[in-house]
C-alpha atoms as a PDB file:
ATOM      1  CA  UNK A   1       0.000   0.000   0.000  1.00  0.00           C
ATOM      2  CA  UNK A   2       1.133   3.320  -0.813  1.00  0.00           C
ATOM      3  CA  UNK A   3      -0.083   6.970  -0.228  1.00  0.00           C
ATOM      4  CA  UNK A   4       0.729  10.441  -0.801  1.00  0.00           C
ATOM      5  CA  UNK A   5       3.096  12.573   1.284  1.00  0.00           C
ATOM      6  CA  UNK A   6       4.142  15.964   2.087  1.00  0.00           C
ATOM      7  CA  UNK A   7       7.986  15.877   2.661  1.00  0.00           C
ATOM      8  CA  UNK A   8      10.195  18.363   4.254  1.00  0.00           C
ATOM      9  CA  UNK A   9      13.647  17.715   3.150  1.00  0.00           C
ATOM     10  CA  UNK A  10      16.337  18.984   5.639  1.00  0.00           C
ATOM     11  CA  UNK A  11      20.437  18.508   6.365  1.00  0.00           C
ATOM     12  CA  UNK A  12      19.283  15.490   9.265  1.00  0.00           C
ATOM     13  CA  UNK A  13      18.543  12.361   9.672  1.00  0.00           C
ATOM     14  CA  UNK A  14      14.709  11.935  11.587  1.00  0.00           C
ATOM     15  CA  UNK A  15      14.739   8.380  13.638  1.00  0.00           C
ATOM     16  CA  UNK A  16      11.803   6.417  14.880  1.00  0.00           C
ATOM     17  CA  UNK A  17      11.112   8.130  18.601  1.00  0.00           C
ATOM     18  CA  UNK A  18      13.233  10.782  17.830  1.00  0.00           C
ATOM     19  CA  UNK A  19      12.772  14.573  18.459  1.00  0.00           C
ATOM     20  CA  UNK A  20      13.060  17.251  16.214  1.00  0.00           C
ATOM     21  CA  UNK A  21      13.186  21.108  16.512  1.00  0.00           C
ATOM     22  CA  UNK A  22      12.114  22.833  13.159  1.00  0.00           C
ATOM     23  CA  UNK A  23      11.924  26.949  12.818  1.00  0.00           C
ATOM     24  CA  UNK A  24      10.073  27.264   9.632  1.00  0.00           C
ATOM     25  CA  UNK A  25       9.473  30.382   7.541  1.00  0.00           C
ATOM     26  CA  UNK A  26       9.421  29.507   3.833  1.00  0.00           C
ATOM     27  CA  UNK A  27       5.706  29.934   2.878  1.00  0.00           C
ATOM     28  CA  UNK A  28       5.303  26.222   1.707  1.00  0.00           C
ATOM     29  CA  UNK A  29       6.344  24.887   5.032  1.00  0.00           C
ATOM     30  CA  UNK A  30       4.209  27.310   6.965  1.00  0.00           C
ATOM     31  CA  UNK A  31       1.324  25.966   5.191  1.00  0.00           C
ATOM     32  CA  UNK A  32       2.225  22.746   5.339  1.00  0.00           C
ATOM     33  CA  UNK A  33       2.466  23.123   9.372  1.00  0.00           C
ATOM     34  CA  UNK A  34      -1.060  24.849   9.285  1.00  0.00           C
ATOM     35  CA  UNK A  35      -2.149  22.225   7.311  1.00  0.00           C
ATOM     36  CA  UNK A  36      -0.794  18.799   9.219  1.00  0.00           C
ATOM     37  CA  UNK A  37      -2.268  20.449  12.380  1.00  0.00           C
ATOM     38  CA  UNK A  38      -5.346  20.899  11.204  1.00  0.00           C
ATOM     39  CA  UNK A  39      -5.950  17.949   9.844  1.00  0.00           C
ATOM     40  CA  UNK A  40      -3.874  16.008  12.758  1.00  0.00           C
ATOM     41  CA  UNK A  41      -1.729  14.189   9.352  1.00  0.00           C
ATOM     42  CA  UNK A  42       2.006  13.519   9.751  1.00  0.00           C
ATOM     43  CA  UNK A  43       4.607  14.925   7.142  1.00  0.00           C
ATOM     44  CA  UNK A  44       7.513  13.065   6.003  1.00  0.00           C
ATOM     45  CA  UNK A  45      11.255  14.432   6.586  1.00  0.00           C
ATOM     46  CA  UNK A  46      13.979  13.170   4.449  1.00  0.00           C
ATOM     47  CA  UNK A  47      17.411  13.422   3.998  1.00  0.00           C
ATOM     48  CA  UNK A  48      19.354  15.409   1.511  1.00  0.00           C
ATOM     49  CA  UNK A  49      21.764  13.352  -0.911  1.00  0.00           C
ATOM     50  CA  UNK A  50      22.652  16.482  -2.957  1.00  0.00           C
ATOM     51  CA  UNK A  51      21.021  20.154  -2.682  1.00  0.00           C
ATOM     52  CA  UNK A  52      19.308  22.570   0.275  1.00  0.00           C
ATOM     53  CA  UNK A  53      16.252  22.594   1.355  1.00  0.00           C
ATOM     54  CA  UNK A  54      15.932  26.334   1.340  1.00  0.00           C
ATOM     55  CA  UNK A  55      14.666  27.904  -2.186  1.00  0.00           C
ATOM     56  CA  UNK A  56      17.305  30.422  -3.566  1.00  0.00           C
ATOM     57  CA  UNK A  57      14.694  31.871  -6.177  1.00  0.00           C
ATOM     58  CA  UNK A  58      11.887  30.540  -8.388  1.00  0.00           C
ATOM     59  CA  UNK A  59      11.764  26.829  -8.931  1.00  0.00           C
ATOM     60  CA  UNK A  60      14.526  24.360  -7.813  1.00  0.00           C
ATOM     61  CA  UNK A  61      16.691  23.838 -10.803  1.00  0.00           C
ATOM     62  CA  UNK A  62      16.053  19.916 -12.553  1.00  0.00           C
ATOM     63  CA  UNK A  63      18.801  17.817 -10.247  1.00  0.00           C
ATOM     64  CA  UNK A  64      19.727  20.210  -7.768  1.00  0.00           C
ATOM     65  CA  UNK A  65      17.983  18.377  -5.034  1.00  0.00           C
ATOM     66  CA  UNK A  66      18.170  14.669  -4.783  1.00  0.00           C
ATOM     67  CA  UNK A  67      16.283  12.998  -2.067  1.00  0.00           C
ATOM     68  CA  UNK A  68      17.268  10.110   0.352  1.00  0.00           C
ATOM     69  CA  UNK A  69      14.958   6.824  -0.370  1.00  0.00           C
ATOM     70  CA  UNK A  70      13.728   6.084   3.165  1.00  0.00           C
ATOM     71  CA  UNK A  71      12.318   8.801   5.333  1.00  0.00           C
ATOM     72  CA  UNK A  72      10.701   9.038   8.677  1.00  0.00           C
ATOM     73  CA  UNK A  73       7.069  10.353   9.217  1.00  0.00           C
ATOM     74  CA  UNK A  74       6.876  13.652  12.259  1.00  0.00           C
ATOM     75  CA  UNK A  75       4.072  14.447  14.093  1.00  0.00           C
ATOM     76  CA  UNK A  76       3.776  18.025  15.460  1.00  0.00           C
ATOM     77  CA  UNK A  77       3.902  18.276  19.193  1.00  0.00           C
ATOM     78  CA  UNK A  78       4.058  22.148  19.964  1.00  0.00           C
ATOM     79  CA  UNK A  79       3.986  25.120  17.887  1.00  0.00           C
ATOM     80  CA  UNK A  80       5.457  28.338  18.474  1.00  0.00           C
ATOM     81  CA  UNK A  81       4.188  31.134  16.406  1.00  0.00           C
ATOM     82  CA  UNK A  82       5.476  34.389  18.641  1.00  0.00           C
ATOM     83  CA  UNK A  83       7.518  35.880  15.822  1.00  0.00           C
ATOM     84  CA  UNK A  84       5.330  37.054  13.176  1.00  0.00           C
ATOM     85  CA  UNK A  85       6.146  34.918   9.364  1.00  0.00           C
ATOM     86  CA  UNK A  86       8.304  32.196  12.106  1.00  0.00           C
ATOM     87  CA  UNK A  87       7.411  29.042  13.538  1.00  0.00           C
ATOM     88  CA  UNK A  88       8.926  27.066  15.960  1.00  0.00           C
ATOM     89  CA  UNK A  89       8.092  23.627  15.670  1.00  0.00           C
ATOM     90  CA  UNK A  90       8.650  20.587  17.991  1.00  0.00           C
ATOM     91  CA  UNK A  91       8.079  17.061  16.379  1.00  0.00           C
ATOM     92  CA  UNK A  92       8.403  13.500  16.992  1.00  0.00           C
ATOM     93  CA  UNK A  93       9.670  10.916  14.666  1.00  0.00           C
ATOM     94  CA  UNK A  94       7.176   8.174  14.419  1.00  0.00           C
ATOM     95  CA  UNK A  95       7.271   5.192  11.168  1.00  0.00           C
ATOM     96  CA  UNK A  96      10.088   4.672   8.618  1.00  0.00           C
ATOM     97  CA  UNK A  97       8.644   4.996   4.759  1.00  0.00           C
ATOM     98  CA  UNK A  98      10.457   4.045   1.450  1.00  0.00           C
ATOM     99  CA  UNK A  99       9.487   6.834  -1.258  1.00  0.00           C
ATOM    100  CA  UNK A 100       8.412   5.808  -4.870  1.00  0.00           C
ATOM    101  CA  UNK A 101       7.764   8.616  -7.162  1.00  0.00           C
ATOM    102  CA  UNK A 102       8.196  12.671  -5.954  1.00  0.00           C
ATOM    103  CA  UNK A 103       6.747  15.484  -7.433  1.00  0.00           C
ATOM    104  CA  UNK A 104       7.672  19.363  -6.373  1.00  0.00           C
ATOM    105  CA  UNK A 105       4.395  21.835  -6.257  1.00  0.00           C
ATOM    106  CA  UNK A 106       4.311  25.133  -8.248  1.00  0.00           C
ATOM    107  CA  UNK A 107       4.969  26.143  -4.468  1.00  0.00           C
ATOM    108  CA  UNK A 108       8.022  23.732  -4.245  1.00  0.00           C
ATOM    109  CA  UNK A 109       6.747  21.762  -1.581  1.00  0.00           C
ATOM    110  CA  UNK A 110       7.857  18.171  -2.468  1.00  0.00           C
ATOM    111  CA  UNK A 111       4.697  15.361  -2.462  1.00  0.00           C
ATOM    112  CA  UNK A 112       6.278  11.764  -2.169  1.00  0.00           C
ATOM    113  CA  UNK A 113       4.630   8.666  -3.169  1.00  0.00           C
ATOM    114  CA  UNK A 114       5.198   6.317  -0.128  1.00  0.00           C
ATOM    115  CA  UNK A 115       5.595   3.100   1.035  1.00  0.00           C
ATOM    116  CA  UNK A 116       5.572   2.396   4.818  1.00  0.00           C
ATOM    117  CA  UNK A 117       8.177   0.350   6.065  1.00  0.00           C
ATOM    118  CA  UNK A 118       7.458  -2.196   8.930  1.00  0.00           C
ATOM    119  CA  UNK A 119       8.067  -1.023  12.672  1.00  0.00           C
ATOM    120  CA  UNK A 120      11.254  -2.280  14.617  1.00  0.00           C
ATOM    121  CA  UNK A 121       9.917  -5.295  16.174  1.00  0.00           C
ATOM    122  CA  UNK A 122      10.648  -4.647  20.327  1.00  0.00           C
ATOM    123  CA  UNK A 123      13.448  -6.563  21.368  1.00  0.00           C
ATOM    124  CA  UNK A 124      15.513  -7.019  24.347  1.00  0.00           C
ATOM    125  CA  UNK A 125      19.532  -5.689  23.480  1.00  0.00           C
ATOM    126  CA  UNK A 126      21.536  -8.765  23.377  1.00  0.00           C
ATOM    127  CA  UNK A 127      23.790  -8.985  26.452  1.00  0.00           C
ATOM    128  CA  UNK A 128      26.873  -8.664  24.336  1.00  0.00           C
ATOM    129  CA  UNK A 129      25.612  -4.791  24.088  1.00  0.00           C
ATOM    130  CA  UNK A 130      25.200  -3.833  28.194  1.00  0.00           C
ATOM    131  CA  UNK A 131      27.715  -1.846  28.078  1.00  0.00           C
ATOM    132  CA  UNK A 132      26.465   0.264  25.236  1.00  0.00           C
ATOM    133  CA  UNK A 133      23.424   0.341  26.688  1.00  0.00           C
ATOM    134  CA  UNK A 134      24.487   1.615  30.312  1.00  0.00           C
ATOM    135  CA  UNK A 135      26.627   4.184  28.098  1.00  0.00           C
ATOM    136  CA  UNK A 136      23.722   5.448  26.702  1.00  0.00           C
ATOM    137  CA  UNK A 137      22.134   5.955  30.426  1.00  0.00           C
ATOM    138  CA  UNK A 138      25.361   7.466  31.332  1.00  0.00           C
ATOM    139  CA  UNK A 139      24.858   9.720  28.248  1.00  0.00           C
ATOM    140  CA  UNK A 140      21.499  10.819  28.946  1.00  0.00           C
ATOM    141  CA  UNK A 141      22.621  11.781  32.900  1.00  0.00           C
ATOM    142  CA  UNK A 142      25.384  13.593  31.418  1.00  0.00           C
ATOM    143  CA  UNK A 143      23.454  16.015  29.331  1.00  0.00           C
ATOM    144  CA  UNK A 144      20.829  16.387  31.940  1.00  0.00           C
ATOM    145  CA  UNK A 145      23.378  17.481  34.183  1.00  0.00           C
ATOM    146  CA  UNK A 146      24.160  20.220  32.034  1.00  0.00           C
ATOM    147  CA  UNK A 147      20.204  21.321  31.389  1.00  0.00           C
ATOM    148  CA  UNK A 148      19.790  19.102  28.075  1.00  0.00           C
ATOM    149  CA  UNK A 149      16.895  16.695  27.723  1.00  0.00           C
ATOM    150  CA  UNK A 150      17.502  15.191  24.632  1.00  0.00           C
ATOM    151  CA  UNK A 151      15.023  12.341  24.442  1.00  0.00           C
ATOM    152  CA  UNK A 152      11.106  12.017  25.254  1.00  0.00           C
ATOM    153  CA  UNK A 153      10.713   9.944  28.293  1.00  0.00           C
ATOM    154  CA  UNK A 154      10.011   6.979  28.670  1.00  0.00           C
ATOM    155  CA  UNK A 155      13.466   5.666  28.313  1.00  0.00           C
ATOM    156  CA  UNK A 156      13.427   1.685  26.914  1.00  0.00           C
ATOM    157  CA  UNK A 157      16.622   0.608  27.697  1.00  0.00           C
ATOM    158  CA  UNK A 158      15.057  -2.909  27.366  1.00  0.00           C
ATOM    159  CA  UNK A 159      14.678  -2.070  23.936  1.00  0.00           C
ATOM    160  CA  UNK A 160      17.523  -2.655  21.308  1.00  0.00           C
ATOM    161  CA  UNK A 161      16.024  -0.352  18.324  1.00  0.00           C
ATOM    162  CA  UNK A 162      15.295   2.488  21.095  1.00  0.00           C
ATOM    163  CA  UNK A 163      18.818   2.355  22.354  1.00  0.00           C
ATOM    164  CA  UNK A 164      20.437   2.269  18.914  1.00  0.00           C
ATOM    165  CA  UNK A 165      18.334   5.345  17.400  1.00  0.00           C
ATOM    166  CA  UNK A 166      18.693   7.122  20.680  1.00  0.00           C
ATOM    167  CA  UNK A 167      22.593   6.392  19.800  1.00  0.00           C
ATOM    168  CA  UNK A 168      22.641   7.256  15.948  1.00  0.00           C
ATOM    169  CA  UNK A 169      21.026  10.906  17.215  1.00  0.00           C
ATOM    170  CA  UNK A 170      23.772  11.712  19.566  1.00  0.00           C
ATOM    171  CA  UNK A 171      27.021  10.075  17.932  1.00  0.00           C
ATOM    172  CA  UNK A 172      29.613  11.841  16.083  1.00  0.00           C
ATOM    173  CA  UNK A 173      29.279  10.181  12.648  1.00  0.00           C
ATOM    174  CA  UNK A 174      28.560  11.311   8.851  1.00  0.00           C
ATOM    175  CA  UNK A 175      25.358  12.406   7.290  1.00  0.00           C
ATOM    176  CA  UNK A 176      25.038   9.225   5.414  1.00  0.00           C
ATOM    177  CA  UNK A 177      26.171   6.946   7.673  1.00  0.00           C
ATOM    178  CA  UNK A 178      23.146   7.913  10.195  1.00  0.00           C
ATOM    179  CA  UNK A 179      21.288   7.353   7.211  1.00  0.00           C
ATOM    180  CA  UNK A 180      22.485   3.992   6.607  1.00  0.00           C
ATOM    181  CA  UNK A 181      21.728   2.910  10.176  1.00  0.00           C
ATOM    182  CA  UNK A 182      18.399   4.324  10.219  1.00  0.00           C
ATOM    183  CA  UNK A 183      17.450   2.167   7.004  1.00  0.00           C
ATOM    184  CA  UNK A 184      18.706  -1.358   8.763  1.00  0.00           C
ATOM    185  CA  UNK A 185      15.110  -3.253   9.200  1.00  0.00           C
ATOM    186  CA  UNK A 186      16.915  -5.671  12.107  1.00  0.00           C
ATOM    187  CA  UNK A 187      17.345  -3.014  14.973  1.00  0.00           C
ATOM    188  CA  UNK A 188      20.195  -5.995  16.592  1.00  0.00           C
ATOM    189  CA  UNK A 189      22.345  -5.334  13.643  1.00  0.00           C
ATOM    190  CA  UNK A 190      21.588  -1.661  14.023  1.00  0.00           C
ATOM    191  CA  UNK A 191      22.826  -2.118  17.890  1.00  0.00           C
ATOM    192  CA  UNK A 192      25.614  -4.098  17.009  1.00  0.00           C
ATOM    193  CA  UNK A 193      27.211  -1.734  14.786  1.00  0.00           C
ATOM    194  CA  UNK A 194      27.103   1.172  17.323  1.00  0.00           C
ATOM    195  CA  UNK A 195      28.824  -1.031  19.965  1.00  0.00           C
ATOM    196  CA  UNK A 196      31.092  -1.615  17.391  1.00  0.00           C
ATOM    197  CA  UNK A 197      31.619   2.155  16.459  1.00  0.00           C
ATOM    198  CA  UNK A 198      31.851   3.091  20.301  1.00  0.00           C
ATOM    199  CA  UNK A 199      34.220   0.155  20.899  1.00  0.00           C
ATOM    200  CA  UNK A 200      36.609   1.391  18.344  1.00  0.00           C
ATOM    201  CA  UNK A 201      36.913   4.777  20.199  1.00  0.00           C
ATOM    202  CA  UNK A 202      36.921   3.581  23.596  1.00  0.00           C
ATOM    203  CA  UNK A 203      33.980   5.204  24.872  1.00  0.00           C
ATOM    204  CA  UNK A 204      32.558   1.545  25.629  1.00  0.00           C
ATOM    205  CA  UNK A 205      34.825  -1.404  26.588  1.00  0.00           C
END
């Protein structure tokens, strides 16, 4: 089954459970904020391979933006309009989506024709990976010591996909490689490779 979606292309990569900050002001995106609240509808935000998601003028040249092939659908949980033309959004990343065809607006908001990938299944980190996963909760104490809350509550640590996606948001690594890791349908492997990654520099042992 497929279906039409609004997609917000951006410089990130959006994980299942993840949070997102947005502060929107191109007239496309403003409407499309109006429009997903008022109709309680997700959008979908997707990588860049090649381009910017802000217009320069008139239409996006042919092949200046190329798209990622798996997104992640956001739902909008506060809005901030005190600035007049500005909005501050706060979303949450909720299911993973494959995207068939695209098509840009006269507006040049991009419409994806999407495919909704299956949910990680909830499973237990394998106990090769405790350490990872008590560096993650050492992590998260870390950064609320110094006023950050990075992650929604409640925290699964007795879920491997939560713990690596809570991981791939935080670490240190490439663009393309979060995208990679957010694509993996066996959230394990997805853990594995982060206790790999954090092995190799020592912040786990």
């Amino acid at each position: 089954m497929t279906e039409e979606l609004p997609l917000f292309p951006l410089q990130t990569v959006l994980f299942p459970g993840g949070l997102l900050s947005l502060k929107v002001f191109e007239a496309r995106y403003l409407d499309l904020a109006g429009t997903c609240l008022r109709e309680k509808r997700p959008f979908g935000v997707v990588a860049l391979r090649k381009g910017q998601e802000v217009r320069r003028s008139g239409q996006d040249e042919p092949g200046a933006v190329v798209l990622e092939d798996v997104g992640v659908m956001a739902e909008i949980l506060e809005l901030d309009g005190a600035q007049p033309g500005i909005l501050q959004l706060r979303c949450r990343g909720t299911r993973r989506f494959r995207i068939g065809r695209t098509r840009q607006r006269a507006d040049g908001l991009w419409i994806g024709e999407v495919e909704i990938l299956p949910d990680d299944e909830p499973i237990a980190p394998a106990e090769a990976v405790h350490e990872t996963v008590r560096g993650l909760a050492n992590a998260i104490a870390s950064l609320k010591g110094k006023g950050v809350e990075p992650f929604e509550a409640p925290y699964r640590f007795d879920d491997a996909g939560w713990v690596a996606n809570r991981w791939c948001e935080i670490l240190p690594i490439p663009l393309a490689a979060k995208q990679r890791l957010m694509e993996l349908p066996d959230a394990r492997v997805r853990l594995a490779l982060v206790d790999e990654f954090l092995r190799g520099q020592g912040v786990v042992k």
